[in-house]
C-alpha atoms as a PDB file:
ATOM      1  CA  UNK A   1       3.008  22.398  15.431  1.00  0.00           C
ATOM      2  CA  UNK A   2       3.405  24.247  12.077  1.00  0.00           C
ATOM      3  CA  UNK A   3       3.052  22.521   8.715  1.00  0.00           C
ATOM      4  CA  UNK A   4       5.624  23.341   6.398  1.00  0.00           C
ATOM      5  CA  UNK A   5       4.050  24.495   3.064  1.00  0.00           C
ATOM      6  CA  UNK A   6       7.119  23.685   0.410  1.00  0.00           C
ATOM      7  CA  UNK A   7       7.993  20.411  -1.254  1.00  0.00           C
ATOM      8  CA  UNK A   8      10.560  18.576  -1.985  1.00  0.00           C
ATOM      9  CA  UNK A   9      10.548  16.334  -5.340  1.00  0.00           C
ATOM     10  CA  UNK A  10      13.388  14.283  -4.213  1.00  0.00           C
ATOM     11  CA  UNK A  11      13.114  10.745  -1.257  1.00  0.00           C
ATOM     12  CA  UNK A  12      15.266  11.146   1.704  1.00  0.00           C
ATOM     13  CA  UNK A  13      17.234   8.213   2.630  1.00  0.00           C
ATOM     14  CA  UNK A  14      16.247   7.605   6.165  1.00  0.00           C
ATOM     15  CA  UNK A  15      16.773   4.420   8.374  1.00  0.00           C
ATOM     16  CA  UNK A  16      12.829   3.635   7.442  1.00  0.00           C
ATOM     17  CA  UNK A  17      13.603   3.230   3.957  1.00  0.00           C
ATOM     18  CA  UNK A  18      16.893   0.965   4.209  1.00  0.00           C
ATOM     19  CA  UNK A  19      14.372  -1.379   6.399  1.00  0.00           C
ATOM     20  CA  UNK A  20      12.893  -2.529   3.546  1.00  0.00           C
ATOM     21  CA  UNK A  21      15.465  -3.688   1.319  1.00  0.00           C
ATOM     22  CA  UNK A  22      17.244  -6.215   3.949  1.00  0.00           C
ATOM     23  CA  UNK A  23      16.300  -9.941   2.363  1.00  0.00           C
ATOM     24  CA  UNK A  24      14.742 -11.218   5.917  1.00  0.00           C
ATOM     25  CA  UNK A  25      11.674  -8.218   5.794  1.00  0.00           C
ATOM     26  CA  UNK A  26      11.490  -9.335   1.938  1.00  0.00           C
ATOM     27  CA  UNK A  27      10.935 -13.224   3.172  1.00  0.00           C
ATOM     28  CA  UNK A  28       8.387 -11.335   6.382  1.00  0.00           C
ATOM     29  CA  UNK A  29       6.115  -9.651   3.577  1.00  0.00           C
ATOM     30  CA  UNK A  30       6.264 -13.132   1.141  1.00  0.00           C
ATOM     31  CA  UNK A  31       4.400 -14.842   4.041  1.00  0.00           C
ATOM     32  CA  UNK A  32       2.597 -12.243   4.884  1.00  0.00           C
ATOM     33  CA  UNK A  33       1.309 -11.483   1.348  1.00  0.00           C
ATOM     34  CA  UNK A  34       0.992 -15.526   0.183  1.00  0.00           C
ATOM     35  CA  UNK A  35       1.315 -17.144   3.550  1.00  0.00           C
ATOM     36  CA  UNK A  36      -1.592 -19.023   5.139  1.00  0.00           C
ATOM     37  CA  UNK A  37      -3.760 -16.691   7.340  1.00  0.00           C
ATOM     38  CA  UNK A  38      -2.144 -16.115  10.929  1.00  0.00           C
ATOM     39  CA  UNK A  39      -4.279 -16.686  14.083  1.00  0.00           C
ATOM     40  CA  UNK A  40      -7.087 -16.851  11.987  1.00  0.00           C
ATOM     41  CA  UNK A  41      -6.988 -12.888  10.277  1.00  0.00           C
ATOM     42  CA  UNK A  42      -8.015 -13.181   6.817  1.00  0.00           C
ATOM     43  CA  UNK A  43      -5.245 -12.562   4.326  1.00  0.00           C
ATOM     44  CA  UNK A  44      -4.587  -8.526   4.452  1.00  0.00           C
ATOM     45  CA  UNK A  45      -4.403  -7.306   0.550  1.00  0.00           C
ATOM     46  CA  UNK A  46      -7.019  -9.956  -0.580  1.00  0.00           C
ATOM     47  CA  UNK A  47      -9.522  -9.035   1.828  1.00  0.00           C
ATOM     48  CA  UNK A  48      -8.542  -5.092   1.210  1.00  0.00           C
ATOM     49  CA  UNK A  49      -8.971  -5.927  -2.156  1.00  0.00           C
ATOM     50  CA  UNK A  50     -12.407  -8.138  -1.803  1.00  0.00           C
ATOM     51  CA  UNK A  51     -14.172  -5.438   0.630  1.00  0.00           C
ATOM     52  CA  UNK A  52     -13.451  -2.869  -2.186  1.00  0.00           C
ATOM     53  CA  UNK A  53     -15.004  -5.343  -5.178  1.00  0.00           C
ATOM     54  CA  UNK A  54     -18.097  -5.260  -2.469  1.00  0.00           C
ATOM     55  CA  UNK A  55     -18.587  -1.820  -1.589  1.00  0.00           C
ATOM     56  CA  UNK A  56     -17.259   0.235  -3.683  1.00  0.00           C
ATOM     57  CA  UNK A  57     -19.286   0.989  -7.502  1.00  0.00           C
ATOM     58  CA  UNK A  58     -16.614   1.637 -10.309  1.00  0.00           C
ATOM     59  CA  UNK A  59     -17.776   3.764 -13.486  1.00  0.00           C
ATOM     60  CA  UNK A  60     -14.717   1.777 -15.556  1.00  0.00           C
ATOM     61  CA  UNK A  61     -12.285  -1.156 -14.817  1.00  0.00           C
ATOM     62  CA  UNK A  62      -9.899  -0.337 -17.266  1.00  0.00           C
ATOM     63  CA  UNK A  63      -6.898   0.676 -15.360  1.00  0.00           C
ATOM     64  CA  UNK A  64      -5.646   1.202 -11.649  1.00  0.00           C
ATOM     65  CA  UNK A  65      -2.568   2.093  -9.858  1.00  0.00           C
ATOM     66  CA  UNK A  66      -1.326  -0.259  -6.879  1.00  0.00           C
ATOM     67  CA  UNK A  67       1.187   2.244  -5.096  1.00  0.00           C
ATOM     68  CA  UNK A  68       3.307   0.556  -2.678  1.00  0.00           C
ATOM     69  CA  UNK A  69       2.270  -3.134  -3.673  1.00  0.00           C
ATOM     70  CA  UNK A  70       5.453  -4.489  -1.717  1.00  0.00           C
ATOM     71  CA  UNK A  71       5.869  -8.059  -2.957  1.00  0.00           C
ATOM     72  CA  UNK A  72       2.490  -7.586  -4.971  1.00  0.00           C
ATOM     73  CA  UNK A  73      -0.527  -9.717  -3.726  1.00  0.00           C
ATOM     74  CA  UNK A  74      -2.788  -6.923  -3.862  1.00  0.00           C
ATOM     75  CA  UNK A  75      -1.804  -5.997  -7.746  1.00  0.00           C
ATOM     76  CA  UNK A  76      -2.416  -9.793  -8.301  1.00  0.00           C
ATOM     77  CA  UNK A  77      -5.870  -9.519  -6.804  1.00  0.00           C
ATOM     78  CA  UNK A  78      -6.536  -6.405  -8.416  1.00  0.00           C
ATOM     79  CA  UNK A  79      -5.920  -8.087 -11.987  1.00  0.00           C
ATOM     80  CA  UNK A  80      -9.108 -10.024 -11.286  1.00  0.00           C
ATOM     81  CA  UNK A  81     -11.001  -7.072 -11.744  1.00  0.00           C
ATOM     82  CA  UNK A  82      -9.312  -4.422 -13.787  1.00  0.00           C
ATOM     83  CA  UNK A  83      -7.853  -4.688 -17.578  1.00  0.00           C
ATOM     84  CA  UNK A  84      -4.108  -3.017 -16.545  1.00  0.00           C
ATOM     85  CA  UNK A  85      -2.559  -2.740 -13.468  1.00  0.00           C
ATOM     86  CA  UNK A  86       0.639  -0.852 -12.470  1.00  0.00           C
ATOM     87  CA  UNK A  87       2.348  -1.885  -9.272  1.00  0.00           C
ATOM     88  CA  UNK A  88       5.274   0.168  -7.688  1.00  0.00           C
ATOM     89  CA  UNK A  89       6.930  -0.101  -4.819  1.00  0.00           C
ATOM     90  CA  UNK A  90      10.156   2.062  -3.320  1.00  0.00           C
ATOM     91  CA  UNK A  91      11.708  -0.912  -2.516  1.00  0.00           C
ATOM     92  CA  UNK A  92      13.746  -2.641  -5.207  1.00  0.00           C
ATOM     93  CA  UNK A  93      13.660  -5.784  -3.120  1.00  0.00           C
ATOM     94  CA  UNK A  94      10.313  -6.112  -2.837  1.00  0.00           C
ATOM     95  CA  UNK A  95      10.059  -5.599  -6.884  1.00  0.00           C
ATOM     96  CA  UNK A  96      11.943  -8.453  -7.711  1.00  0.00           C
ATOM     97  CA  UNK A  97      10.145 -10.496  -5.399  1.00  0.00           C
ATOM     98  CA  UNK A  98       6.873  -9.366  -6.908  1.00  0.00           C
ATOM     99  CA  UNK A  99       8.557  -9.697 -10.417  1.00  0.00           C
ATOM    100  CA  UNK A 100      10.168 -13.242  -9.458  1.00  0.00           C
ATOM    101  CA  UNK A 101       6.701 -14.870  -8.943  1.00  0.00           C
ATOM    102  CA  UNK A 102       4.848 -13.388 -11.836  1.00  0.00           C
ATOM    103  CA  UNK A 103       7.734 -14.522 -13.900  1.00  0.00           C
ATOM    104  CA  UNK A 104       8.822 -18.126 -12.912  1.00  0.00           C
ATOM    105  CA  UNK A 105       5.349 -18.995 -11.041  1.00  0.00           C
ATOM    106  CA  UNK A 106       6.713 -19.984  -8.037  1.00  0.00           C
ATOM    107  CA  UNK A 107       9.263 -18.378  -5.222  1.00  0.00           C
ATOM    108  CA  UNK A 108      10.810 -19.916  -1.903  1.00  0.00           C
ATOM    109  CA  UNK A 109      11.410 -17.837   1.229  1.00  0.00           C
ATOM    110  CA  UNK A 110      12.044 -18.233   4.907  1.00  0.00           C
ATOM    111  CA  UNK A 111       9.632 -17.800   7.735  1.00  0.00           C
ATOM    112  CA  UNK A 112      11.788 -17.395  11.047  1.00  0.00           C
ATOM    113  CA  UNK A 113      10.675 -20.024  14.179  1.00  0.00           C
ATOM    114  CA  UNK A 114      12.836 -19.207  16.604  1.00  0.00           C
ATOM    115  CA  UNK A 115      16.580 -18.045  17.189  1.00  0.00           C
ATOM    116  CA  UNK A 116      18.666 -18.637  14.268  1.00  0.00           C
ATOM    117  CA  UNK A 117      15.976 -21.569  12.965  1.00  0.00           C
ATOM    118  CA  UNK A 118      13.718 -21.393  10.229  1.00  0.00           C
ATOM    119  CA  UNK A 119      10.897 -23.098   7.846  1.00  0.00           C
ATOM    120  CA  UNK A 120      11.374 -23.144   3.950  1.00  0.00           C
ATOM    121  CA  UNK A 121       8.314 -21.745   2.021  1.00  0.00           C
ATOM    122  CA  UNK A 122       7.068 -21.709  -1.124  1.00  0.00           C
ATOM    123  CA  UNK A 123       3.786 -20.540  -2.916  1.00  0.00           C
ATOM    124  CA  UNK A 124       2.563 -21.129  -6.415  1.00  0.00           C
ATOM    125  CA  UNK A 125       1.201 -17.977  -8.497  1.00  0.00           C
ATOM    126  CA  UNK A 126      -0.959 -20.327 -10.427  1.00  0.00           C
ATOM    127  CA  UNK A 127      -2.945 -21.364  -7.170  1.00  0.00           C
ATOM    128  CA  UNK A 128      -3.895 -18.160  -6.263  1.00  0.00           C
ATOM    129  CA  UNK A 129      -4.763 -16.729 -10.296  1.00  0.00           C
ATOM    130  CA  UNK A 130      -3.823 -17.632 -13.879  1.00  0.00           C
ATOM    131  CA  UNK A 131      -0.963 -16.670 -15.871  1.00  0.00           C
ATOM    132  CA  UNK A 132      -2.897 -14.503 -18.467  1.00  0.00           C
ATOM    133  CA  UNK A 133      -4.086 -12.562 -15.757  1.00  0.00           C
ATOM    134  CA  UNK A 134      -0.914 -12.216 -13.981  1.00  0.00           C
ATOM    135  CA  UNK A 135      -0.042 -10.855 -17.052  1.00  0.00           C
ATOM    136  CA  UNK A 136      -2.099  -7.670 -16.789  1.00  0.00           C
ATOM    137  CA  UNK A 137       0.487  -6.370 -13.507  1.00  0.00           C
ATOM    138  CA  UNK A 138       3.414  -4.168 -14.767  1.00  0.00           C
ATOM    139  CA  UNK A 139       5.615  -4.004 -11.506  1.00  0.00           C
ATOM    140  CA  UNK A 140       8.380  -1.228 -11.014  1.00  0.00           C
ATOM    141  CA  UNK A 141      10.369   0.630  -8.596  1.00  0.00           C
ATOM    142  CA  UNK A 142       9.698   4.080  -7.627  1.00  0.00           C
ATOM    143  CA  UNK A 143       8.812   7.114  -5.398  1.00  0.00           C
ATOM    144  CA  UNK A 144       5.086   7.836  -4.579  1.00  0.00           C
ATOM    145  CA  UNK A 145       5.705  11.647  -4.324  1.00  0.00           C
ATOM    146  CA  UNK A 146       7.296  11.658  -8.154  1.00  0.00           C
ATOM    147  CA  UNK A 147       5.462   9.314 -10.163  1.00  0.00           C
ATOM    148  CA  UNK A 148       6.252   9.128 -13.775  1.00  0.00           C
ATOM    149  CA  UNK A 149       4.307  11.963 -16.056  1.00  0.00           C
ATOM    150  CA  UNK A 150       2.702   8.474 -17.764  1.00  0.00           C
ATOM    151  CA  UNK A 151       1.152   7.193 -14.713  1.00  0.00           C
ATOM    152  CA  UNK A 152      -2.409   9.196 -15.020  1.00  0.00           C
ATOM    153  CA  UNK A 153      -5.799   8.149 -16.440  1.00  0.00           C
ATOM    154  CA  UNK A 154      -6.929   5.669 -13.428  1.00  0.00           C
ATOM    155  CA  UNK A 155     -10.174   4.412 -12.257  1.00  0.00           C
ATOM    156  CA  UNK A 156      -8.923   3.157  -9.015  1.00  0.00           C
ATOM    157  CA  UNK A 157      -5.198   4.085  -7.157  1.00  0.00           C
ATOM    158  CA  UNK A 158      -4.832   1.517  -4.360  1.00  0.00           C
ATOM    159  CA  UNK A 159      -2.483   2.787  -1.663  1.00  0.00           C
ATOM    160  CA  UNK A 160      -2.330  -0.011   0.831  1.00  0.00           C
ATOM    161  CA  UNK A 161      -0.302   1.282   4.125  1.00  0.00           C
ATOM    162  CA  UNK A 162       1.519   3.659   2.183  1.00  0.00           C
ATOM    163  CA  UNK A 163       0.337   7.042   3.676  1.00  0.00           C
ATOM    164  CA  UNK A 164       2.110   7.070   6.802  1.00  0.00           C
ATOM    165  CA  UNK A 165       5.225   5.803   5.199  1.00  0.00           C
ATOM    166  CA  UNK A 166       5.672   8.739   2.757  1.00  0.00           C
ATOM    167  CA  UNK A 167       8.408  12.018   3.461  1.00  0.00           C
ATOM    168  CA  UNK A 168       5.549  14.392   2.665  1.00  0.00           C
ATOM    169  CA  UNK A 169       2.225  12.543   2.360  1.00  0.00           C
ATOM    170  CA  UNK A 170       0.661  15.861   1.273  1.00  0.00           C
ATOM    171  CA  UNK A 171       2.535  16.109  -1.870  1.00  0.00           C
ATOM    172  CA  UNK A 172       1.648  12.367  -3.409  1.00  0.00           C
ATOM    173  CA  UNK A 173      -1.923  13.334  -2.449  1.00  0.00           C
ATOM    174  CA  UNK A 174      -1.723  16.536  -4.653  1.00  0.00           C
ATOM    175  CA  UNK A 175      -0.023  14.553  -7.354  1.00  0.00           C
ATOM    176  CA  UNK A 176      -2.535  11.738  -7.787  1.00  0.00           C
ATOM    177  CA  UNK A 177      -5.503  13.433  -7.005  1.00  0.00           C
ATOM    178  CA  UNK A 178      -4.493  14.867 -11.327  1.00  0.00           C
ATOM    179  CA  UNK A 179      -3.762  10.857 -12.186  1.00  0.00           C
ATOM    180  CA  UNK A 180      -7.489   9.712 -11.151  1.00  0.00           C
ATOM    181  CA  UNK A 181     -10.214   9.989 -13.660  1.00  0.00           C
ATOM    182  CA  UNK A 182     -13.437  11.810 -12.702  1.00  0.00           C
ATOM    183  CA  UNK A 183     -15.433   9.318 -10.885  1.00  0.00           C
ATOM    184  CA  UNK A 184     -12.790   7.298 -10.525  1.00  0.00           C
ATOM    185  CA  UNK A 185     -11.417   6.087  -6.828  1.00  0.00           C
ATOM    186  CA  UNK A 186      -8.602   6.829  -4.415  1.00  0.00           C
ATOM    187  CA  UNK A 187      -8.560   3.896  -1.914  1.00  0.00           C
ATOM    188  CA  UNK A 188      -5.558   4.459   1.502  1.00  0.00           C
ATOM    189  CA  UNK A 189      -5.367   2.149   3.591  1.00  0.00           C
ATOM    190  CA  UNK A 190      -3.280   2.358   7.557  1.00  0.00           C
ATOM    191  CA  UNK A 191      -2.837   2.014  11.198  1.00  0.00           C
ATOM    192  CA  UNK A 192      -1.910   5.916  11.026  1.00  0.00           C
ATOM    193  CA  UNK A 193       1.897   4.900  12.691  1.00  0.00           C
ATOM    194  CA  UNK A 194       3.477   8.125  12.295  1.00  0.00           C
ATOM    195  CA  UNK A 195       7.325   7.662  13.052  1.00  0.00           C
ATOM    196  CA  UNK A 196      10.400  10.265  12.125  1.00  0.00           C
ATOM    197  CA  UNK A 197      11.801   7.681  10.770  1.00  0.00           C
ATOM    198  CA  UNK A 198       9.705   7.961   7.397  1.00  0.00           C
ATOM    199  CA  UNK A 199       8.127  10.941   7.924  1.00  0.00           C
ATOM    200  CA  UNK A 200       9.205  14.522   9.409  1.00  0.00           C
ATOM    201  CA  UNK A 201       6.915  15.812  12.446  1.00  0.00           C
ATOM    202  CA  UNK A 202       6.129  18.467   9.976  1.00  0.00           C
ATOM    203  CA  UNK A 203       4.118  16.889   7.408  1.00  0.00           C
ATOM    204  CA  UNK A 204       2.400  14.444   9.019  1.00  0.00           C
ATOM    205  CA  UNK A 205      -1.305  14.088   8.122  1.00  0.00           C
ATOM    206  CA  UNK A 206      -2.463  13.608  11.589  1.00  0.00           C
ATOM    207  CA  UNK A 207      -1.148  12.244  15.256  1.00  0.00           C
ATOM    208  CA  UNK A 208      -0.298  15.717  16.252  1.00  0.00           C
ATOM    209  CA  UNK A 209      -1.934  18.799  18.254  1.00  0.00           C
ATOM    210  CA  UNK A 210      -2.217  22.107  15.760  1.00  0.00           C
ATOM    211  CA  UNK A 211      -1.088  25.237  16.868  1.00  0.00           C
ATOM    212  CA  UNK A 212      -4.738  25.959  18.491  1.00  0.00           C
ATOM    213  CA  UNK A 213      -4.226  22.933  20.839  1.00  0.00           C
ATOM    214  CA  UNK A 214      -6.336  21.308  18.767  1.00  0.00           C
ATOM    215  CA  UNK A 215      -5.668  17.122  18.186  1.00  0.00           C
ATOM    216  CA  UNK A 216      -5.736  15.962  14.641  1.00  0.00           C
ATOM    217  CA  UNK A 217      -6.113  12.676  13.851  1.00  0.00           C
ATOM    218  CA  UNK A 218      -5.229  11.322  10.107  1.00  0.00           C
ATOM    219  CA  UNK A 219      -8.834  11.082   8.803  1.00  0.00           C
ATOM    220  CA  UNK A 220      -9.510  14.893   9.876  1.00  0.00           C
ATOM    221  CA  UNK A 221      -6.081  15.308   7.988  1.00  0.00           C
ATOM    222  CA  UNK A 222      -7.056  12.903   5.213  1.00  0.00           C
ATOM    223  CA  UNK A 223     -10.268  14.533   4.570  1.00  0.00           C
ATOM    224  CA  UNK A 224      -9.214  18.320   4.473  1.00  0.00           C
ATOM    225  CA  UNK A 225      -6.110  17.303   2.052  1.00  0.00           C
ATOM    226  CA  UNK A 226      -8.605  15.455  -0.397  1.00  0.00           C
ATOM    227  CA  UNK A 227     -11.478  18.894  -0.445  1.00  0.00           C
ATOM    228  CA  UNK A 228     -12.688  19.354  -2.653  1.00  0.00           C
ATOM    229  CA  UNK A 229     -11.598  16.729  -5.206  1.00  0.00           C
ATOM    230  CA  UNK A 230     -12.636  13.646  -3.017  1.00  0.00           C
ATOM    231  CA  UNK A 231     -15.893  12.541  -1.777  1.00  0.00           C
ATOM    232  CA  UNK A 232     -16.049  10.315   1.044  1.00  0.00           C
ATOM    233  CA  UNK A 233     -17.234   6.491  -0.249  1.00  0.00           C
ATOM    234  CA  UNK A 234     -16.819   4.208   2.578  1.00  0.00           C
ATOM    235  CA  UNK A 235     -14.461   3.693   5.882  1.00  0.00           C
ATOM    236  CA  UNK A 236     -13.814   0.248   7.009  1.00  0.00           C
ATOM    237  CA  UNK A 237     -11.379  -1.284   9.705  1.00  0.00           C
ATOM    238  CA  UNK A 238      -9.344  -4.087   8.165  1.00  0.00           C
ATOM    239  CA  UNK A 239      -7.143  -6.383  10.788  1.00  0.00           C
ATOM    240  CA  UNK A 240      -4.141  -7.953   9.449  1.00  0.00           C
ATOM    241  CA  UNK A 241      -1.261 -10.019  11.193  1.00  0.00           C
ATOM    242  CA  UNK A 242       2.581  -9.699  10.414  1.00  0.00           C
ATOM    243  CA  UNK A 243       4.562 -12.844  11.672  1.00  0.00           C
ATOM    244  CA  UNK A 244       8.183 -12.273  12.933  1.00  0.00           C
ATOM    245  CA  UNK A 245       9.072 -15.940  14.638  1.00  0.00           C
ATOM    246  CA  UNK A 246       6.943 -19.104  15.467  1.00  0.00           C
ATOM    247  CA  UNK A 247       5.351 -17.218  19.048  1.00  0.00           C
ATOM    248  CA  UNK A 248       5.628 -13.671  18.035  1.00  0.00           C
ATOM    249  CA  UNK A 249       3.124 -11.746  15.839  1.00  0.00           C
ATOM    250  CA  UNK A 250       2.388  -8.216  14.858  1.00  0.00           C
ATOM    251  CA  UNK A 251      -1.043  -8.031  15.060  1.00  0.00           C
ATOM    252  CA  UNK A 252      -2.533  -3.957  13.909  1.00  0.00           C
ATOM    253  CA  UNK A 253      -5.811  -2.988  12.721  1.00  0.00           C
ATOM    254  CA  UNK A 254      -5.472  -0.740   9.650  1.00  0.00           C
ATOM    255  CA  UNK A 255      -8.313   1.945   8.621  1.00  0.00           C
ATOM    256  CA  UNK A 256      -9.490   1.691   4.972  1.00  0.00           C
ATOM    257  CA  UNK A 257     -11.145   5.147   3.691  1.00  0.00           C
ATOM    258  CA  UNK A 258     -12.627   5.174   0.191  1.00  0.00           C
ATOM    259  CA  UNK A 259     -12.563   8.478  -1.717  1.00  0.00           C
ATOM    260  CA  UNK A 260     -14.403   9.230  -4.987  1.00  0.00           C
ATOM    261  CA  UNK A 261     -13.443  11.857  -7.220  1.00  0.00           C
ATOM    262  CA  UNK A 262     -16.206  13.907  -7.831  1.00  0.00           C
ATOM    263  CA  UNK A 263     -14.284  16.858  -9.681  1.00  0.00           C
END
């Protein structure tokens, strides 16, 4: 397969991206993010976020990037620990969920049973951190692959199944690799579920055979994109659960890979 070499600077619509502005995936990734754990997995972005407080030694906690934060548990759980945060998502729906709940405190949604049934949710911001803290999340819209010149100067950028979502992966590596501090961190997290949909053939990172019949998997991919900026910290699987009705779960196991800047 040959990689393409140039870049675009402007997002594709493609059937992937439309996904994720429809109001019932928006209610899917409210319980997913706040819901109660699911067949007894841990709570995805707050364990992401706990295994990286663990493992990982930061230099500064002063500011971090959480780049597609969806409806924004992570960038809530990243507060805890750093001064700023700056959450953004391509989906505007997923914003003003994020925005909703910092805002107001609370937010309802639906969590499909079965057919055209339903149970009413809610969850409470203050129950999972305090209001002052919230406070430290700025959450906006935008595209990964051309981030604002303002977004720079970070000690951590938390990209939490993002990767294999992007229309040129290789582009918002090059880009943020320049917004990370020295010594600072560059956490990805995914299942490595390359689709067309999202991303062309072209430009994936891995899931392909090169054009020496070679297979390349994402963290071969990962790891020669990131030379020689990135040093390898730690690699971790991390399981989550994705409910769709009251019997039917997505259940995927999603690689975390911690890379430290080292020049």
């Amino acid at each position: 397969m040959k990689r393409k070499e140039q870049m675009k600077l402007t997002a594709p619509q493609t059937p992937g991206s439309a996904l994720y502005e429809t109001s019932s995936l928006v209610s899917q990734y409210l319980g997913f993010h706040y819901g109660p754990p699911v067949l007894g997995v841990p709570n995805f972005p707050a364990a992401c976020i706990d295994f990286l407080m663990e493992s990982v030694q930061f230099e500064s906690r002063d500011r971090c990037l959480d780049i597609g934060c969806a409806v924004g548990r992570s960038s809530f759980e990243l507060a805890k620990h750093f001064q700023h945060v700056d959450a953004l998502d391509y989906s505007s729906g997923f914003i003003d969920a994020a925005k909703k709940l910092q805002q107001s405190g609370t937010i309802q949604y639906k969590i499909p049973t079965e057919g055209q049934l339903s149970t009413d949710c809610q969850t409470s911001l203050e129950s999972l951190i305090g209001s002052t803290i919230a406070n430290r999340v700025t959450f906006q819209t935008g595209d990964a692959c051309n981030l604002l010149d303002e977004m720079n100067n970070y000690d951590l950028v938390f990209a939490g199944n993002l990767i294999d979502r992007l229309y040129q992966p290789q582009l918002f590596l090059d880009s943020i690799t320049q917004r990370i501090r020295a010594g600072g961190w560059l956490v990805i997290t995914s299942p490595y579920t390359w689709l067309e949909d999202y991303t062309p053939p072209s430009y994936w990172l891995g899931g392909y055979i090169d054009n020496t019949g070679i297979p390349i998997d994402t963290f071969t991919g990962l790891s020669k994109a990131l030379h020689p900026h990135f040093k390898l910290g730690c690699r971790e699987d991390i399981p989550f659960v994705i409910r769709e009705t009251g019997r039917k779960h997505q259940h995927t196991i999603a690689e975390l890979t911690a890379w430290h800047r080292v020049e």
